[in-house]
C-alpha atoms as a PDB file:
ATOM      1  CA  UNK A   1      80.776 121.103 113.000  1.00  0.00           C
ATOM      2  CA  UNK A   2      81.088 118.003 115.114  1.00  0.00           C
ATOM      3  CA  UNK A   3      83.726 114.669 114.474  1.00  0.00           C
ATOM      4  CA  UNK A   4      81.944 111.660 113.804  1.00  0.00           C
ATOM      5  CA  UNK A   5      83.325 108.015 114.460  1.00  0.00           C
ATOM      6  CA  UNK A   6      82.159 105.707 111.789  1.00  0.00           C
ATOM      7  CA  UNK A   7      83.012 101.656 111.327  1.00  0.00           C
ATOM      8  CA  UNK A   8      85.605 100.143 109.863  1.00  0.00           C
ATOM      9  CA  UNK A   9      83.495  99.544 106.955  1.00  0.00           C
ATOM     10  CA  UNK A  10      82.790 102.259 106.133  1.00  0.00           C
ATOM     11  CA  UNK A  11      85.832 102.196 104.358  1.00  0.00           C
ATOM     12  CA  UNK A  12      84.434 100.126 101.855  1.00  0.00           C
ATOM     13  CA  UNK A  13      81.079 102.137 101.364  1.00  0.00           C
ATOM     14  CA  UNK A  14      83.033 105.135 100.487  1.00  0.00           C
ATOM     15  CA  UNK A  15      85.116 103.298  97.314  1.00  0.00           C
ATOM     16  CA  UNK A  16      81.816 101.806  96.344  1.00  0.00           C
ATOM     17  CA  UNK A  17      80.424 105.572  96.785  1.00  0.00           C
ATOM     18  CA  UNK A  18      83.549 106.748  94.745  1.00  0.00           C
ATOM     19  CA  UNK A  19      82.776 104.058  91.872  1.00  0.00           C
ATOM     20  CA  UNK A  20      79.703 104.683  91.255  1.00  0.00           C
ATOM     21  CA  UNK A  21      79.644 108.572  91.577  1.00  0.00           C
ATOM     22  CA  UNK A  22      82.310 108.499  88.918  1.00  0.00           C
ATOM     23  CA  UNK A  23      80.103 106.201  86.833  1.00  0.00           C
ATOM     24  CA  UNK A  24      77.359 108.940  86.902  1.00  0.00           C
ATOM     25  CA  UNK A  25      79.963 111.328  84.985  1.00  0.00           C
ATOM     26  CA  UNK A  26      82.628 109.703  83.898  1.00  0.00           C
ATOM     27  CA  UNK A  27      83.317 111.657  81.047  1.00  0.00           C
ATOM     28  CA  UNK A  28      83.464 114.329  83.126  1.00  0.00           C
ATOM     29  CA  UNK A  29      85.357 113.545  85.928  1.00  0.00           C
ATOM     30  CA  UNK A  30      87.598 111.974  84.590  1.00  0.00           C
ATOM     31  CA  UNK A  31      88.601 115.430  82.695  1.00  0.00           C
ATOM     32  CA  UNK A  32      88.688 117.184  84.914  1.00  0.00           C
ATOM     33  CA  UNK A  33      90.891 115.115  86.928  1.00  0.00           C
ATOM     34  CA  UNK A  34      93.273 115.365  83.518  1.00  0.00           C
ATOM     35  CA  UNK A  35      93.507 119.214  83.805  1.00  0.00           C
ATOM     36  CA  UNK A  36      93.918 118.816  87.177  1.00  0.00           C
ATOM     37  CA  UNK A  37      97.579 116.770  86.855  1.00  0.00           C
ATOM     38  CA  UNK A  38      97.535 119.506  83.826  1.00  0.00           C
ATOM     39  CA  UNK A  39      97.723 122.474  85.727  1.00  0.00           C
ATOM     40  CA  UNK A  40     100.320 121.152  87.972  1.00  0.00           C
ATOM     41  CA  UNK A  41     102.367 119.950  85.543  1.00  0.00           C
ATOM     42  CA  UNK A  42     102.271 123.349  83.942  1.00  0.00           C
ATOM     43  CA  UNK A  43     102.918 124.795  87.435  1.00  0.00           C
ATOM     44  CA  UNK A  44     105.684 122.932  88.077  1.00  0.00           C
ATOM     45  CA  UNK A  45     107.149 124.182  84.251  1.00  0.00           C
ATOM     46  CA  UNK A  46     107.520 128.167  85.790  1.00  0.00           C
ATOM     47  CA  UNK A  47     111.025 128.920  86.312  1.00  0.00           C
ATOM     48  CA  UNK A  48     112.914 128.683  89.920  1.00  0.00           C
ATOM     49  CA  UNK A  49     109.164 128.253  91.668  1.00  0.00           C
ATOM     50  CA  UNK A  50     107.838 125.790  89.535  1.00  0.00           C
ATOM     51  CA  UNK A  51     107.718 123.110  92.212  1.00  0.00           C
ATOM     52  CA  UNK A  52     106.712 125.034  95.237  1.00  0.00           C
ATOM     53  CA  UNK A  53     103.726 126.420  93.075  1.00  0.00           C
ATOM     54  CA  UNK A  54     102.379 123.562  91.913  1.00  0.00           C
ATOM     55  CA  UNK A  55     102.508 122.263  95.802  1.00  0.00           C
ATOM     56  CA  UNK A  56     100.777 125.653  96.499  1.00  0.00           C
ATOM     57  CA  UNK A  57      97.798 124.447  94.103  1.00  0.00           C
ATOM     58  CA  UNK A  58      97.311 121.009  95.195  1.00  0.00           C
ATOM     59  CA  UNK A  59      94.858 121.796  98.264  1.00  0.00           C
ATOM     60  CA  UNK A  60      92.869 124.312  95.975  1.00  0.00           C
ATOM     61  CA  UNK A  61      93.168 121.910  93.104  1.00  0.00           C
ATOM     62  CA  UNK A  62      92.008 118.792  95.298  1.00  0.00           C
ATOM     63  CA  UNK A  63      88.726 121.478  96.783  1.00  0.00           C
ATOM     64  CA  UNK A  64      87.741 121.591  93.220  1.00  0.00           C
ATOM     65  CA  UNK A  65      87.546 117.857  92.726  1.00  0.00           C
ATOM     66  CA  UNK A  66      85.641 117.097  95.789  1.00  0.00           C
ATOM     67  CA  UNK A  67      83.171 119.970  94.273  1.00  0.00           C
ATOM     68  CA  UNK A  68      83.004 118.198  91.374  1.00  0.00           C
ATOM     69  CA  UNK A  69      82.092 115.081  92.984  1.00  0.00           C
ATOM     70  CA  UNK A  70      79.190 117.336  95.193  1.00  0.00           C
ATOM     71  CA  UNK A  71      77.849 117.989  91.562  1.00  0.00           C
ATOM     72  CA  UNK A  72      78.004 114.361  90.458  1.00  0.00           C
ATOM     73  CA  UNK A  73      75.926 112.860  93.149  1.00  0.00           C
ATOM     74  CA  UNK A  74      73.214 114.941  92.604  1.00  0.00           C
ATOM     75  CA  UNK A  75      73.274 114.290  89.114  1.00  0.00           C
ATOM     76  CA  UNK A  76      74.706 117.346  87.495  1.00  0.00           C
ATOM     77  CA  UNK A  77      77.328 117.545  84.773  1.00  0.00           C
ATOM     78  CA  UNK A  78      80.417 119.178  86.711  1.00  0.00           C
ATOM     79  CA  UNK A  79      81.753 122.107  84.397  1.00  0.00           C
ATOM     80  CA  UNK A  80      85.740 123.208  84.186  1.00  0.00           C
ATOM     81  CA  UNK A  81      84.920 125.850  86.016  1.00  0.00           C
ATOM     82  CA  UNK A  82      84.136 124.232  89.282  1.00  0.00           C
ATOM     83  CA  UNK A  83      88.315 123.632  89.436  1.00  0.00           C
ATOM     84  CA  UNK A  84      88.288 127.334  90.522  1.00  0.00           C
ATOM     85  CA  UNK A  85      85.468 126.690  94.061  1.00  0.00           C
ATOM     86  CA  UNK A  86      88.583 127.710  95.616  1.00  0.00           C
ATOM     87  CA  UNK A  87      89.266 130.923  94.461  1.00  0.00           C
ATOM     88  CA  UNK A  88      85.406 131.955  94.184  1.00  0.00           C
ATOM     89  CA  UNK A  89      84.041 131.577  97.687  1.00  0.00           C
ATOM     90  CA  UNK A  90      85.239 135.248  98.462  1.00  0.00           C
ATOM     91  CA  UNK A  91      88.058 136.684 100.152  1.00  0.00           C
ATOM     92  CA  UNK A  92      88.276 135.198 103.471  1.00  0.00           C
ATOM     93  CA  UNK A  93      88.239 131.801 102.002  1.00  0.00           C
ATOM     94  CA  UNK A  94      90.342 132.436  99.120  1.00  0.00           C
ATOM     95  CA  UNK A  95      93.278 133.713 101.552  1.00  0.00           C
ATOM     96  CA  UNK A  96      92.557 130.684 104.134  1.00  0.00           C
ATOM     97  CA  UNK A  97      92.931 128.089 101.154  1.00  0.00           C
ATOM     98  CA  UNK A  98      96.224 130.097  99.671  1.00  0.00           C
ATOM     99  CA  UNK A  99      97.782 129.916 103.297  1.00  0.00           C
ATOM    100  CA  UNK A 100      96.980 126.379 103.083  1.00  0.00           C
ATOM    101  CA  UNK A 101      98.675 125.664  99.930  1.00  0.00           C
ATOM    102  CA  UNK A 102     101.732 127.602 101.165  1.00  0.00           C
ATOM    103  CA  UNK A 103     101.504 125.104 104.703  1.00  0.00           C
ATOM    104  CA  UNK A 104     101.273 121.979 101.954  1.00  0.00           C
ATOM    105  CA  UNK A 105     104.110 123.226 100.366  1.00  0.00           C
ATOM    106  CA  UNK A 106     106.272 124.047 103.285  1.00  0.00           C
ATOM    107  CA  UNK A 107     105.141 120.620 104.716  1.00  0.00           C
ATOM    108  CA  UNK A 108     105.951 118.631 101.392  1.00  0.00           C
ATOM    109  CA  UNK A 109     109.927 120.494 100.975  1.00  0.00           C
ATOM    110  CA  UNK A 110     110.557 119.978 104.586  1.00  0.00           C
ATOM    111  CA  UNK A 111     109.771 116.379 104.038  1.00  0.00           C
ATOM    112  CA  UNK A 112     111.859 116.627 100.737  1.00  0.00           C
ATOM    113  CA  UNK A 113     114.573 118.183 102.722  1.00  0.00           C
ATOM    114  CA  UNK A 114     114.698 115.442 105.341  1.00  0.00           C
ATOM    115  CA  UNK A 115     115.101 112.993 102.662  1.00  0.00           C
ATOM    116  CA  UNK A 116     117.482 114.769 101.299  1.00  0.00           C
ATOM    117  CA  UNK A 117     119.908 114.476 104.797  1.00  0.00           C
ATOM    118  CA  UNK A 118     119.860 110.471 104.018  1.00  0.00           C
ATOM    119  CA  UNK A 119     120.961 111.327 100.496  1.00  0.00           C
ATOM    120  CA  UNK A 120     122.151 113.803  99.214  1.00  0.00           C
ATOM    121  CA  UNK A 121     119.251 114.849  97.742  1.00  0.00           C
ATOM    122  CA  UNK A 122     118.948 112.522  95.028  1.00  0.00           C
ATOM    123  CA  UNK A 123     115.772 111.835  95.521  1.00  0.00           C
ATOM    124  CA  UNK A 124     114.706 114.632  95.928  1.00  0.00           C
ATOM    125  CA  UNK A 125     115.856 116.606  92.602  1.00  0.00           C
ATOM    126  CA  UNK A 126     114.575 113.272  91.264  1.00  0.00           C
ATOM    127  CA  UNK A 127     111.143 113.770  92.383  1.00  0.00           C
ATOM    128  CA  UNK A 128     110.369 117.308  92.472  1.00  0.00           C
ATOM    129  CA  UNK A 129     113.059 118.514  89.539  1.00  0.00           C
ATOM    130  CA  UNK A 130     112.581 115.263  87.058  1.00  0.00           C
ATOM    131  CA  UNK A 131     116.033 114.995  87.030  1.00  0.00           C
ATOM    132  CA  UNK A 132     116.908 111.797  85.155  1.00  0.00           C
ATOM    133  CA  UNK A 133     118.344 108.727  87.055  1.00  0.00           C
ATOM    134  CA  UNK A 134     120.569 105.593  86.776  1.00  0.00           C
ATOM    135  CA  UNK A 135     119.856 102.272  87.473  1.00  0.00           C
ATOM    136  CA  UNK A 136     122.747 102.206  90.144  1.00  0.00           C
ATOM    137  CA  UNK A 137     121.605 105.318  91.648  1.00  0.00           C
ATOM    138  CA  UNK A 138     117.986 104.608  92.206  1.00  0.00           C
ATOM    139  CA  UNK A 139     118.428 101.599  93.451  1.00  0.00           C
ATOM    140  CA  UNK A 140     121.579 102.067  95.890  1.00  0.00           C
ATOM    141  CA  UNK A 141     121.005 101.649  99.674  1.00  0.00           C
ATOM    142  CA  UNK A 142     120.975 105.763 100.360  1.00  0.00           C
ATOM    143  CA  UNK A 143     118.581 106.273  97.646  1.00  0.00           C
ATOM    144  CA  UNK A 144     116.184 103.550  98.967  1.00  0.00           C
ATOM    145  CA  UNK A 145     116.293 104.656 102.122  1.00  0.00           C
ATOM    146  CA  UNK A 146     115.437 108.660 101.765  1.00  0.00           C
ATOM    147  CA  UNK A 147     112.309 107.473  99.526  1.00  0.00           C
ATOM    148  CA  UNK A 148     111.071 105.442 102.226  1.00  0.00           C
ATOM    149  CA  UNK A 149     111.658 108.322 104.858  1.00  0.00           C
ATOM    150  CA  UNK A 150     109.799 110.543 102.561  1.00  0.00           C
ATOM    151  CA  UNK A 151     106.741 107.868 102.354  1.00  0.00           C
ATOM    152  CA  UNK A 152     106.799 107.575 106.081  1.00  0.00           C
ATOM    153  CA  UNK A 153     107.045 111.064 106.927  1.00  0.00           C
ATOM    154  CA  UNK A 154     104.146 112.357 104.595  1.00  0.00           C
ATOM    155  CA  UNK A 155     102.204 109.984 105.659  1.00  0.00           C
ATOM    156  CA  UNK A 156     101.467 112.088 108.586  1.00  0.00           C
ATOM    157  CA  UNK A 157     101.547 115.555 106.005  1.00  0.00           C
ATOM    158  CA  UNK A 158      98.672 113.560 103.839  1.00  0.00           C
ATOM    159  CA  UNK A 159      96.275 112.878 107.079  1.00  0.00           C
ATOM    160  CA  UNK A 160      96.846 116.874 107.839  1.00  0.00           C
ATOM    161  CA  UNK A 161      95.372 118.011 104.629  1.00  0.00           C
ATOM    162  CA  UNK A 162      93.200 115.134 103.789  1.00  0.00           C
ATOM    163  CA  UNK A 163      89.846 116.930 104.778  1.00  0.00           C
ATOM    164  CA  UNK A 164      91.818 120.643 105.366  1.00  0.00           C
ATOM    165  CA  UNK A 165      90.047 121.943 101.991  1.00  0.00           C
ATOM    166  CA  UNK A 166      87.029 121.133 102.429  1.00  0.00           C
ATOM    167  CA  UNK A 167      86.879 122.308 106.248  1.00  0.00           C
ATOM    168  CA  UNK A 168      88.256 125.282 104.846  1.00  0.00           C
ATOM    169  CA  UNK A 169      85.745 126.172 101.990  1.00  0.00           C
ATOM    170  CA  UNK A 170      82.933 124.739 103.165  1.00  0.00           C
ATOM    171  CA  UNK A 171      82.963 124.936 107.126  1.00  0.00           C
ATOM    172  CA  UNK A 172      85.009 128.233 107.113  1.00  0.00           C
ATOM    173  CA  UNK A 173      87.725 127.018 109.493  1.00  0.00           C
ATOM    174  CA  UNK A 174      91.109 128.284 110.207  1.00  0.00           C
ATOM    175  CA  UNK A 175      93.736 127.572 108.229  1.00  0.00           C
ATOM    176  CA  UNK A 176      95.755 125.530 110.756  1.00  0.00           C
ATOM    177  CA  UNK A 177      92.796 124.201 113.025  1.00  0.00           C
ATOM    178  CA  UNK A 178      91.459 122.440 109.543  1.00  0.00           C
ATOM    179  CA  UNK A 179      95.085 120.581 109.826  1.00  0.00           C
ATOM    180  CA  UNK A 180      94.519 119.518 113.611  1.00  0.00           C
ATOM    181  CA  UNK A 181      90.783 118.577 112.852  1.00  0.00           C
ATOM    182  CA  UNK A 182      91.914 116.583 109.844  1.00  0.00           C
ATOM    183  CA  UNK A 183      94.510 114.489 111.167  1.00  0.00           C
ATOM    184  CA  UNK A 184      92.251 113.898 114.431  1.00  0.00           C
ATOM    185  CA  UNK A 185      89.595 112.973 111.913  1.00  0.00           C
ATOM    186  CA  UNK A 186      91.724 110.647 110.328  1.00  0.00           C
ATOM    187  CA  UNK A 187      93.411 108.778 113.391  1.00  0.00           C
ATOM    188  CA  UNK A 188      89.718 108.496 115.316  1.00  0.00           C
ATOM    189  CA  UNK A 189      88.841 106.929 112.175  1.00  0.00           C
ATOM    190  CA  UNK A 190      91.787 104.685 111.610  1.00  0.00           C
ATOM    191  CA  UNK A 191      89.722 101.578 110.631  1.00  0.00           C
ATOM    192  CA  UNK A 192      87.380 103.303 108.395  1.00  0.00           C
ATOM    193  CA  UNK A 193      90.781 104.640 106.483  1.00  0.00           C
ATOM    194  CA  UNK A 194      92.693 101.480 106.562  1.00  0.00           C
ATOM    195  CA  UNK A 195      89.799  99.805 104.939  1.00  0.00           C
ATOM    196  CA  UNK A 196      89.702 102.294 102.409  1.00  0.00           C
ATOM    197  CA  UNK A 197      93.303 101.858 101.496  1.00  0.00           C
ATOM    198  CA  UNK A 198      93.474  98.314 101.547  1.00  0.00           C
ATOM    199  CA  UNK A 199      90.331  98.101  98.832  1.00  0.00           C
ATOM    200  CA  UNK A 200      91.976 100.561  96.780  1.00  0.00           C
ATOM    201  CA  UNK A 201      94.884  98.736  96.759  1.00  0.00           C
ATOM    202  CA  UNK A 202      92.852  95.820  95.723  1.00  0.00           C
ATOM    203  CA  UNK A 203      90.705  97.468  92.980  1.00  0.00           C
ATOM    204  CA  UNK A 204      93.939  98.620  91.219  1.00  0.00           C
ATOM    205  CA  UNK A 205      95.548  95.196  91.658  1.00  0.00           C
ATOM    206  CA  UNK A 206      92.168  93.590  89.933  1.00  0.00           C
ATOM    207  CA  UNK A 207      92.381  96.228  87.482  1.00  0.00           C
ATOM    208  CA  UNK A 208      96.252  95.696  86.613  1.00  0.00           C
ATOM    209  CA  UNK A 209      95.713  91.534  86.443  1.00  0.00           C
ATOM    210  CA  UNK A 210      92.326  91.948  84.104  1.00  0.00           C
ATOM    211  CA  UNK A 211      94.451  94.238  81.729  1.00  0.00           C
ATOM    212  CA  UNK A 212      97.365  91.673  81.383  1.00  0.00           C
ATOM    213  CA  UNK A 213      94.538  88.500  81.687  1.00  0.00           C
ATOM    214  CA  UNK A 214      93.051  90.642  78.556  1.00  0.00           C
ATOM    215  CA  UNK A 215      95.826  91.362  76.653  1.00  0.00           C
ATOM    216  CA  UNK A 216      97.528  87.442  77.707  1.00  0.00           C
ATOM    217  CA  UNK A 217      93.838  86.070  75.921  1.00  0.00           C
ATOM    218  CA  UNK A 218      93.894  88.283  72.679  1.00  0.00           C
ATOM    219  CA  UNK A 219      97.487  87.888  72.283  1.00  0.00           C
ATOM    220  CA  UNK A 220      98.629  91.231  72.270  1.00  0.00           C
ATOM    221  CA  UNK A 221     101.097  92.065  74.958  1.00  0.00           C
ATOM    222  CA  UNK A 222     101.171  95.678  73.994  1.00  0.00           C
ATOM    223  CA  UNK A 223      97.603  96.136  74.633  1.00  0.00           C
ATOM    224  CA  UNK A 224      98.134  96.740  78.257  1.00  0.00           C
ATOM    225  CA  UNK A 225     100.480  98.942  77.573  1.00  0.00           C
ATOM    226  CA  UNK A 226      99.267 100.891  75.696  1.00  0.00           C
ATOM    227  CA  UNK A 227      95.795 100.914  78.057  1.00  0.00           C
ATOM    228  CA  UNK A 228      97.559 101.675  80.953  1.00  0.00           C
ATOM    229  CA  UNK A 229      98.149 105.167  80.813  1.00  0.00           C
ATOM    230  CA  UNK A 230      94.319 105.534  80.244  1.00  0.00           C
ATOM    231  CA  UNK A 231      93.414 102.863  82.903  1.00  0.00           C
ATOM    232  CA  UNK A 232      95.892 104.701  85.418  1.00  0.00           C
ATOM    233  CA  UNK A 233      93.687 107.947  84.748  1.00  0.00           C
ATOM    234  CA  UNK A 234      90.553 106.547  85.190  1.00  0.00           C
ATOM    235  CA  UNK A 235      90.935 104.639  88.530  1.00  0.00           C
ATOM    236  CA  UNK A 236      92.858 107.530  89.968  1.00  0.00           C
ATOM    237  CA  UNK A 237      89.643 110.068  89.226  1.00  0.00           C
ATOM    238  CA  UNK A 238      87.775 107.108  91.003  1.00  0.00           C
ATOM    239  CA  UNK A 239      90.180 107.346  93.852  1.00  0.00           C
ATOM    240  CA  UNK A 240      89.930 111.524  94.200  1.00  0.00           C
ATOM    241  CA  UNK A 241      85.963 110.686  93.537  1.00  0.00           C
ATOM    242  CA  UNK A 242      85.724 108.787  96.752  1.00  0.00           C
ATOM    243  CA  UNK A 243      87.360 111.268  98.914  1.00  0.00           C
ATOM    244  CA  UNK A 244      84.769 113.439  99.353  1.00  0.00           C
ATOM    245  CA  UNK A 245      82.467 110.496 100.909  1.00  0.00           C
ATOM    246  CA  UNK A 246      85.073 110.255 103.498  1.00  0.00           C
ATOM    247  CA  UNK A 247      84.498 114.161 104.465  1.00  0.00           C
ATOM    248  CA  UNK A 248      80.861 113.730 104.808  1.00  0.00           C
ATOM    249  CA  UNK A 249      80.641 110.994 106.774  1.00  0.00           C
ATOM    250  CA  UNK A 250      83.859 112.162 109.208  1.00  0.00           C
ATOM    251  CA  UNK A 251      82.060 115.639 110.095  1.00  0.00           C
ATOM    252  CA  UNK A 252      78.610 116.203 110.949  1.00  0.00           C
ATOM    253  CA  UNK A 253      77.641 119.673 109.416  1.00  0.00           C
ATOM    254  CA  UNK A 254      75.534 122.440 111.247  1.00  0.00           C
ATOM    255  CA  UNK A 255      72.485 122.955 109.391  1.00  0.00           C
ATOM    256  CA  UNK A 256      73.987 125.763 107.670  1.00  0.00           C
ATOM    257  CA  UNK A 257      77.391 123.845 106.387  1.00  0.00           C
ATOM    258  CA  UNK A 258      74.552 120.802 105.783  1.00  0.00           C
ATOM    259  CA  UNK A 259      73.157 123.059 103.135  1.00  0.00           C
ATOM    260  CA  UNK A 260      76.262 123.993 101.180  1.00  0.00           C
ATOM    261  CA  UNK A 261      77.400 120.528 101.353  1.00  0.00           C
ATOM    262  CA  UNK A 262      74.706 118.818 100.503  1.00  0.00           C
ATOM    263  CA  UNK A 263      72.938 121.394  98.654  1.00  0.00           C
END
């Protein structure tokens, strides 16, 4: 496995890539990415651990989409099933990617806990416990300022497991050297990435302003609405879609990973 250094642009080619993947199963993907926040959610539900073990899913759970998306590309109708790569590569892998969720989940409360220094921990019971809010408490100074600490600090956490699944499941790598190779991955290619947020950014402001344009023409305000829950789901499987481009064109495979990547 080597680190490539791509362009700037190549930000761009990789929504485009995510777009029109998704397009080529949208039915699909775009289930799948439902019982993904599904599983979490339910997760979350189990008593006392509910949080920590639906943290513990998300790098398996995000392994699964990227599969997904391998399946898509070549033309093939991703099943359920492929939600589970994670836990079906054998042993080894399985306990790599578990001692990765539990390093997410670590990562994510310490973050939470940080936060919760500037606050309280408002924001925090908000965010992982649901715990209902008023209007003076989320927006008071202390609140505003432990959910922008949060946002800066997993920043860095996000970069760390951004490629960390797939390293682990489909180049076999450590556990904590996917996290270094990741966030080296990530800052080599910092123009490539902030292209790739920016457009983002811009494809789900276009989406949000030809919703309302829509809705403003037909004269039905509640029409977006009402088509923004399903909008929201949509463009997000786009988003998860596209992030597997950006692991193929950040690592250059030995001929052996090349296979089970590319198939």
């Amino acid at each position: 496995m080597k680190l490539k250094i791509v362009k700037a642009g190549t930000g761009l080619q990789w929504v485009k890539l995510g777009i029109l993947t998704f397009f080529k199963q949208p039915l699909a993907l775009t289930g799948l990415f439902f019982m993904f926040m599904a599983s979490v959610a339910i997760a979350s539900m189990v008593p006392l651990l509910g949080s920590a073990l639906a943290l513990c899913l998300l790098p398996a759970a995000t392994l699964g989409l990227m599969a997904a998306t391998q399946e898509a590309s070549k033309g093939k109708f991703p099943t359920p099933t492929i939600l589970l790569s994670a836990f079906r590569a054998g042993r080894q892998r399985l306990n790599a990617m578990v001692m990765l969720g539990l390093l997410y989940a670590g990562g994510f409360l310490i973050v939470m806990g940080v936060s919760a220094l500037v606050d309280g921990g408002a924001f925090a019971k908000a965010y992982l416990l649901g715990e209902a809010l008023t209007r003076e408490a989320a927006t008071s100074p202390s609140f505003q300022t432990a959910m922008w600490v949060s946002m800066a600090l997993y920043l860095p956490l996000s970069l760390m497991f951004w490629h960390a699944p797939a390293l682990v499941h489909w180049h076999n790598v450590a556990p904590v050297k996917s996290l270094f190779f990741s966030m080296v991955a990530c800052l080599r290619n910092f123009g490539a990435f902030t292209i790739f947020g920016l457009a983002w950014m811009g494809v789900f402001l276009l989406a949000g302003l030809a919703m309302t344009i829509l809705s403003t023409l037909l004269g039905s305000p509640e029409l977006a609405a009402t088509a923004m829950l399903p909008m929201a789901l949509v463009m997000a499987s786009m988003f998860f879609t596209s992030i597997y481009f950006s692991f193929l064109d950040c690592f250059d495979a030995d001929p052996v990973a090349a296979t089970e990547i590319l198939g």
